[in-house]
Protein backbone atom coordinates (compact mmCIF):
# COMPACT_ATOMS: atom_id res chain seq x y z
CA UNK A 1 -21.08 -20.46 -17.95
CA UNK A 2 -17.55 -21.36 -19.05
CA UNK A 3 -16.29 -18.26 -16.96
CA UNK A 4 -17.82 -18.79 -14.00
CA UNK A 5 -16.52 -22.78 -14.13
CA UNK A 6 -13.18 -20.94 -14.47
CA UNK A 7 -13.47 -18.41 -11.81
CA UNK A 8 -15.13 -21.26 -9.44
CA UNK A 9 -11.80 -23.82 -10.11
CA UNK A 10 -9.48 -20.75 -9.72
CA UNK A 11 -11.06 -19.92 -6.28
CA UNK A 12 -10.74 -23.54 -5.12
CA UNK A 13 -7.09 -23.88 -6.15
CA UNK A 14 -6.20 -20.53 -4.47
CA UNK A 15 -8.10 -21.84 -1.43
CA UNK A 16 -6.13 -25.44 -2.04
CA UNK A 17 -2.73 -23.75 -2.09
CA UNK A 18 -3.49 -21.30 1.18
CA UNK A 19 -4.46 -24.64 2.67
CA UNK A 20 -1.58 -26.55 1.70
CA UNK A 21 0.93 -23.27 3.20
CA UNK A 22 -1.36 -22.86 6.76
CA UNK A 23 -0.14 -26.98 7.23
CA UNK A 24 3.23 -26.29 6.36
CA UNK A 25 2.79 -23.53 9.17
CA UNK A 26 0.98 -25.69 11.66
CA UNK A 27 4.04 -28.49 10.44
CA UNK A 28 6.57 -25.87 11.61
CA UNK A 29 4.88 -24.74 14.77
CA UNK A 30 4.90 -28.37 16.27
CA UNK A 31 8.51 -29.03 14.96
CA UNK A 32 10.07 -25.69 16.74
CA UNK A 33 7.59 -26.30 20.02
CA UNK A 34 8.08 -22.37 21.20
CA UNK A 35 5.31 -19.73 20.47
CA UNK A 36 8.07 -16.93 21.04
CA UNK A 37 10.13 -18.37 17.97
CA UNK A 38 6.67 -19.36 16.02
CA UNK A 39 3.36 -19.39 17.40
CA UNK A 40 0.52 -21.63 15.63
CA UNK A 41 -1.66 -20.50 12.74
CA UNK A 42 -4.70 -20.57 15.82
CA UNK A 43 -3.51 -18.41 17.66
CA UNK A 44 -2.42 -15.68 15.15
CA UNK A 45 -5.68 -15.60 13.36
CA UNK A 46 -7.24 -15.48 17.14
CA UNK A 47 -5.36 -12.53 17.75
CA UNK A 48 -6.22 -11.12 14.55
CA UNK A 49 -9.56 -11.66 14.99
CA UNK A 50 -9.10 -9.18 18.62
CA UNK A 51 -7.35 -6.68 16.29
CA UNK A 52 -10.40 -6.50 13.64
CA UNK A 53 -12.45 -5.54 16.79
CA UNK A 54 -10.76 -2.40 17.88
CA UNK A 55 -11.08 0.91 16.19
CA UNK A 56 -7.32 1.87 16.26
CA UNK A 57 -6.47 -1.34 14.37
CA UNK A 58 -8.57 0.41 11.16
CA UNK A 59 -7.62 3.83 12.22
CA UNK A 60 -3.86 2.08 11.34
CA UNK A 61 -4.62 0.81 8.34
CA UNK A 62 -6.60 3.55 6.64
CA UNK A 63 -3.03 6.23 7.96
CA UNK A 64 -1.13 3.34 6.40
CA UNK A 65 -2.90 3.24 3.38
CA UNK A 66 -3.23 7.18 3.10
CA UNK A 67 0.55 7.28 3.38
CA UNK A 68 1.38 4.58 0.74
CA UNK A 69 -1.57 5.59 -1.60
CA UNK A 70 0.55 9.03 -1.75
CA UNK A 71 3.84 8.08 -2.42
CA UNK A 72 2.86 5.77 -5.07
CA UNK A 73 0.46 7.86 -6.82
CA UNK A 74 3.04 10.42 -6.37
CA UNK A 75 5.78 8.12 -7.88
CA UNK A 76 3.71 6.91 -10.89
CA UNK A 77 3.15 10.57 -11.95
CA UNK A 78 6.34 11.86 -12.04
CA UNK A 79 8.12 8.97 -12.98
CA UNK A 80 5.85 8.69 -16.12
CA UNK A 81 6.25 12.39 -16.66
CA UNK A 82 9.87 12.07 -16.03
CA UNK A 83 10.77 8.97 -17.92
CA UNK A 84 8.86 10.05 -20.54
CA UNK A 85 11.00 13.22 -20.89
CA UNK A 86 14.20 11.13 -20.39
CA UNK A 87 13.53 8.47 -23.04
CA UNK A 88 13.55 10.67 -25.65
CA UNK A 89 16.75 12.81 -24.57
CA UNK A 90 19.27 11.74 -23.74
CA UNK A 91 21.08 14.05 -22.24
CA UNK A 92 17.97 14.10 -19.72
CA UNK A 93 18.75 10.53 -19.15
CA UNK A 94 22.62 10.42 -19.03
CA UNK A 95 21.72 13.56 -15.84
CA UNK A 96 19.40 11.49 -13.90
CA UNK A 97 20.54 7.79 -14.67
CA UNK A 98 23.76 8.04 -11.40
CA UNK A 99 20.97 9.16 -9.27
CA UNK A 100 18.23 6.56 -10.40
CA UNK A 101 21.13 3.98 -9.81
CA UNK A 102 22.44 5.69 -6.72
CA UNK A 103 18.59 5.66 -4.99
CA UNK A 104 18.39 1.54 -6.09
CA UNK A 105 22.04 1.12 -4.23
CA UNK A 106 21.40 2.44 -1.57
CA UNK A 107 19.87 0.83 1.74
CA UNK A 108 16.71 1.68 2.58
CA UNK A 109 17.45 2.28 6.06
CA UNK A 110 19.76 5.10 5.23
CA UNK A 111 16.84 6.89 3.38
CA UNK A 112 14.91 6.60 6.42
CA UNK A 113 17.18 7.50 8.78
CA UNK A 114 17.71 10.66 6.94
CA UNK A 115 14.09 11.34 6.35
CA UNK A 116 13.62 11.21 10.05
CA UNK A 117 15.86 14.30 9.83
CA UNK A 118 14.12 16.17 7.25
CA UNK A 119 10.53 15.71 7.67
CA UNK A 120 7.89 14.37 10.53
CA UNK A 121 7.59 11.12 11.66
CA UNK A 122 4.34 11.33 9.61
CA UNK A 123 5.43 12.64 6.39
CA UNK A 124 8.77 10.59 6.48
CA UNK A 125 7.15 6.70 5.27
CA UNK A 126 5.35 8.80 2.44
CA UNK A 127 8.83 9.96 1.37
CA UNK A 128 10.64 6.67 1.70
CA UNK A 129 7.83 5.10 -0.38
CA UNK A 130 8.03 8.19 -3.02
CA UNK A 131 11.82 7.68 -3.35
CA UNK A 132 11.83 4.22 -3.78
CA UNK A 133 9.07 3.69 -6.17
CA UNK A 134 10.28 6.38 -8.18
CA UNK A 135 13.12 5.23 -10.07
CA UNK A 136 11.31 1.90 -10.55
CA UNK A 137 8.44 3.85 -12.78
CA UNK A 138 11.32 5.97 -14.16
CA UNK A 139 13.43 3.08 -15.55
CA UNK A 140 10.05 1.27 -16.96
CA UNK A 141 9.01 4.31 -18.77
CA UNK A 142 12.11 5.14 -20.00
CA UNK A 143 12.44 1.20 -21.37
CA UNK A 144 9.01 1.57 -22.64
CA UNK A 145 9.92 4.61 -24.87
CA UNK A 146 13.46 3.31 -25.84
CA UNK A 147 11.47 -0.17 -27.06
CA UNK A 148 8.70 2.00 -29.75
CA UNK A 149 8.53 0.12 -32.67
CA UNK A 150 11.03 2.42 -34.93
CA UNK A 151 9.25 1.50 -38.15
CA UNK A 152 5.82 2.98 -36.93
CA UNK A 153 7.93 6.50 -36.09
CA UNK A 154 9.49 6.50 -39.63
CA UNK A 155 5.88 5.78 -41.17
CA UNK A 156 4.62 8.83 -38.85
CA UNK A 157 7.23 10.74 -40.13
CA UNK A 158 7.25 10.04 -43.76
CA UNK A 159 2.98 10.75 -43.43
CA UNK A 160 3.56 13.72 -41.51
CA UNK A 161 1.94 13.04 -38.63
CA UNK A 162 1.70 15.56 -35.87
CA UNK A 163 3.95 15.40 -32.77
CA UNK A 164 1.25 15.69 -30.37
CA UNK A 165 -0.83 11.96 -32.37
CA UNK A 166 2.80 10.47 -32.06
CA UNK A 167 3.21 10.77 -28.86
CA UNK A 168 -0.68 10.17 -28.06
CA UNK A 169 -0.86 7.03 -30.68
CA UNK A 170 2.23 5.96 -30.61
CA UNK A 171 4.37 6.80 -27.65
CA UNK A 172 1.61 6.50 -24.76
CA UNK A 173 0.45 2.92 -26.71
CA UNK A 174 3.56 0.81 -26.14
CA UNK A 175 4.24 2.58 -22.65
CA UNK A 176 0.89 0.68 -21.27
CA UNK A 177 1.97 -2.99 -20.34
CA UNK A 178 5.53 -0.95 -18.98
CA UNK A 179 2.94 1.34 -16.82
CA UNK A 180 1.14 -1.69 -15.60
CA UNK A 181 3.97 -3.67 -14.71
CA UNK A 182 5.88 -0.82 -13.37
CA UNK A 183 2.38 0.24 -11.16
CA UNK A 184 2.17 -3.21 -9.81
CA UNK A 185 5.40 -3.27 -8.85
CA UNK A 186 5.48 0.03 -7.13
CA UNK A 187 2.64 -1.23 -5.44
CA UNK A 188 4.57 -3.97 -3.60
CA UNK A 189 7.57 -1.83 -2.68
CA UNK A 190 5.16 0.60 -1.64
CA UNK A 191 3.52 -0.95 1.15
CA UNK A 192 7.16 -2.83 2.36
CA UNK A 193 8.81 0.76 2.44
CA UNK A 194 6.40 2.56 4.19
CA UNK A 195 5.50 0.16 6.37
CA UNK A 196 9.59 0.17 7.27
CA UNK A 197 9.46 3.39 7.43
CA UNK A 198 6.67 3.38 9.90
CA UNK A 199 8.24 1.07 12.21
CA UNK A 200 11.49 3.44 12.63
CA UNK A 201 9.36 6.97 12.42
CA UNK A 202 6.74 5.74 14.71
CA UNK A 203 3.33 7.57 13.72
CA UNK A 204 0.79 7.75 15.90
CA UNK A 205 -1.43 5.64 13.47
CA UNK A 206 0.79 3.21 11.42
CA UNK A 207 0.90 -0.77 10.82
CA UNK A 208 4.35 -0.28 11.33
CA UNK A 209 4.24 1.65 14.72
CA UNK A 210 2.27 -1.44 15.90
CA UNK A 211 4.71 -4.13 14.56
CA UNK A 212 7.28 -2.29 16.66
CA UNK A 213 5.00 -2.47 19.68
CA UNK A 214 4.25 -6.22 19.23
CA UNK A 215 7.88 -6.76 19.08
CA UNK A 216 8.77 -4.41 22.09
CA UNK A 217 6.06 -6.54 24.06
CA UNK A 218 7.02 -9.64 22.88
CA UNK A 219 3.39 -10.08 20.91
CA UNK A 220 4.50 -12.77 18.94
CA UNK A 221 1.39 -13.78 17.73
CA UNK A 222 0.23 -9.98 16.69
CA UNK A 223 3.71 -8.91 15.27
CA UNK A 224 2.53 -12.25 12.67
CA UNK A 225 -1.66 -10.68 12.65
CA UNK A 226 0.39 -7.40 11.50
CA UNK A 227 2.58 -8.83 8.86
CA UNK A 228 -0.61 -10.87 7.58
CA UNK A 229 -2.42 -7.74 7.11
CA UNK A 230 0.11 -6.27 5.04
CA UNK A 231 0.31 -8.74 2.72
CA UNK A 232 -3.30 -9.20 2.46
CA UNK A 233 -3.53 -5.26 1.88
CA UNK A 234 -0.87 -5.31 -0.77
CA UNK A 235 -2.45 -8.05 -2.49
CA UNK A 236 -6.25 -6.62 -2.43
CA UNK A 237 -4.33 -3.46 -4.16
CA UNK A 238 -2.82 -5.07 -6.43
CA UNK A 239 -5.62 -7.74 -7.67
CA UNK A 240 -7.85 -3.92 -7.77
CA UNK A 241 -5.22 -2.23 -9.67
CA UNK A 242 -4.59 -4.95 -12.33
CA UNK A 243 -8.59 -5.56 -12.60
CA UNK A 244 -9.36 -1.86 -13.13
CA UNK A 245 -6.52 -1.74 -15.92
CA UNK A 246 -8.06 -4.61 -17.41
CA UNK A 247 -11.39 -2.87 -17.64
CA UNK A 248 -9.48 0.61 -18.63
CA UNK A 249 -8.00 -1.13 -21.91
CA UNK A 250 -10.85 -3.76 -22.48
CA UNK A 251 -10.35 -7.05 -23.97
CA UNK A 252 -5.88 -6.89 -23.71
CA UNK A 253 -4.07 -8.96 -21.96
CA UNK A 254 -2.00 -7.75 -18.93
C-alpha cells in the first residue's frame, strides 16, 4: 500500500513538472510570436500525432533503435572486456589511455565525417555511437577495478583463494554500480551520436534523416515532434535499463 502511495505521488509530480515546462514553452511561444523561430506546444504534438500515423515514422525509429542498440551493446562489451584487462596492467592502460583521451577530444563531427568515408551511410551512425560510447565504459571499468577494496585482495591472497573466485567475487562485485552508471550513460550518448550521425549519413530509415528533412523544408513544428521522440526514446531506455538492473541484483540500490 505504502508503494503504490509512492509510485502514485511520484507519477503526479513527474506529470506536475512536465506541466510546469509545456507553460514555460507555451510562455516562450507567445513572447517570440514566430512559429519558424518556435512554434507552440499545439501544434508540435499535432504534428506528432500525424507522424505516429504513418508507417515510415516507426520504420525510423525501430532502424534508429537497431543502429544505437548495436553500438552500445557493442561498446559495453568490449569496453568491460577491455577495461577490465587494462585495470589490472598497466602497461595495457598506459597503450590505450592517448587514444581513450584522443577519441573524448575530438569533435564528433570529425568522426563522422570520416566514417562517411569508411563505411555506408548505414553502418556509419552505428560506428560513431560504438566509438563514442566506448571509452566512456572503458574509463568506468577501468575506475571500477583501480577502486577494489585492497584489503579484501590481501585477505584472498593470504586464504589462497583462486584467481578465477577473485575476479568472479571480488573484481566483477565492485565493477557493478561502475557498469550501471557507465551503461546509462552510454545510453544517452548513444542515441545523441547516432542520431548525429544519421542526420549527416542520411539512411534511408533514420530519425536523423528526417530531422534533416524537416529542417530542409522548413518543418518547424516536426524537426521539434523529432527531437521529442528522441528524448522520449532515450528516456524509456534508460528507465528499462536501470529497472531491469534493479531486478538483476535484487534489493541494491542503483
Amino acid at each position: 500500500m505504502m508503494d503504490s502511495t509512492i509510485k502514485t505521488k511520484s507519477y503526479i509530480k513527474t506529470i506536475l513538472i512536465i506541466g510546469f515546462w509545456i507553460m514555460v514553452w507555451q510562455i516562450g511561444y507567445i513572447i517570440v510570436g514566430r512559429d519558424l523561430y518556435l512554434p507552440a506546444p499545439f501544434q508540435v504534438f499535432s504534428r506528432l500525432t500525424e507522424l505516429g500515423a504513418e508507417k515510415a515514422f516507426w520504420m525510423s525509429i525501430m532502424y534508429s533503435v537497431y543502429r544505437v542498440g548495436l553500438g552500445v551493446i557493442l561498446s559495453i562489451i568490449l569496453g568491460i572486456a577491455v577495461g577490465i584487462i587494462s585495470g589490472m596492467n598497466d602497461l595495457v592502460y598506459e597503450i590505450l589511455n592517448p587514444a581513450m583521451v584522443a577519441i573524448k577530444s575530438t569533435p564528433v563531427m570529425s568522426f563522422i565525417i570520416l566514417a562517411l568515408i569508411w563505411f555506408s551511410s548505414t553502418n556509419s551512425p552505428i560506428f560513431i555511437c560504438f566509438l563514442m560510447c566506448f571509452p566512456l565504459v572503458w574509463t568506468n571499468t577501468v575506475a571500477g577495478i583501480r577502486n577494489v577494496d585492497k584489503k579484501l585482495l590481501e585477505m584472498a591472497h593470504i586464504y589462497d583463494v583462486s584467481k578465477k573466485q577473485i575476479i568472479k567475487k571480488i573484481y566483477l562485485l565492485s565493477l557493478k554500480p561502475y557498469f550501471v552508471s557507465s551503461s546509462v550513460q552510454a545510453l544517452g550518448l548513444g542515441w545523441k551520436v547516432t542520431v548525429a550521425a544519421e542526420v549527416l549519413s542520411n539512411p534511408r530509415h533514420s530519425i536523423g534523416g528526417n530531422l534533416y528533412a524537416a529542417k530542409a523544408y522548413l518543418d518547424i513544428p516536426g524537426l521539434f515532434a523529432w527531437t521529442i521522440t528522441v528524448i522520449g526514446l532515450s528516456y524509456v531506455f534508460e528507465v528499462f535499463f536501470v529497472s531491469l538492473m534493479k531486478k538483476k541484483m535484487g534489493s541494491e540500490r542503483l
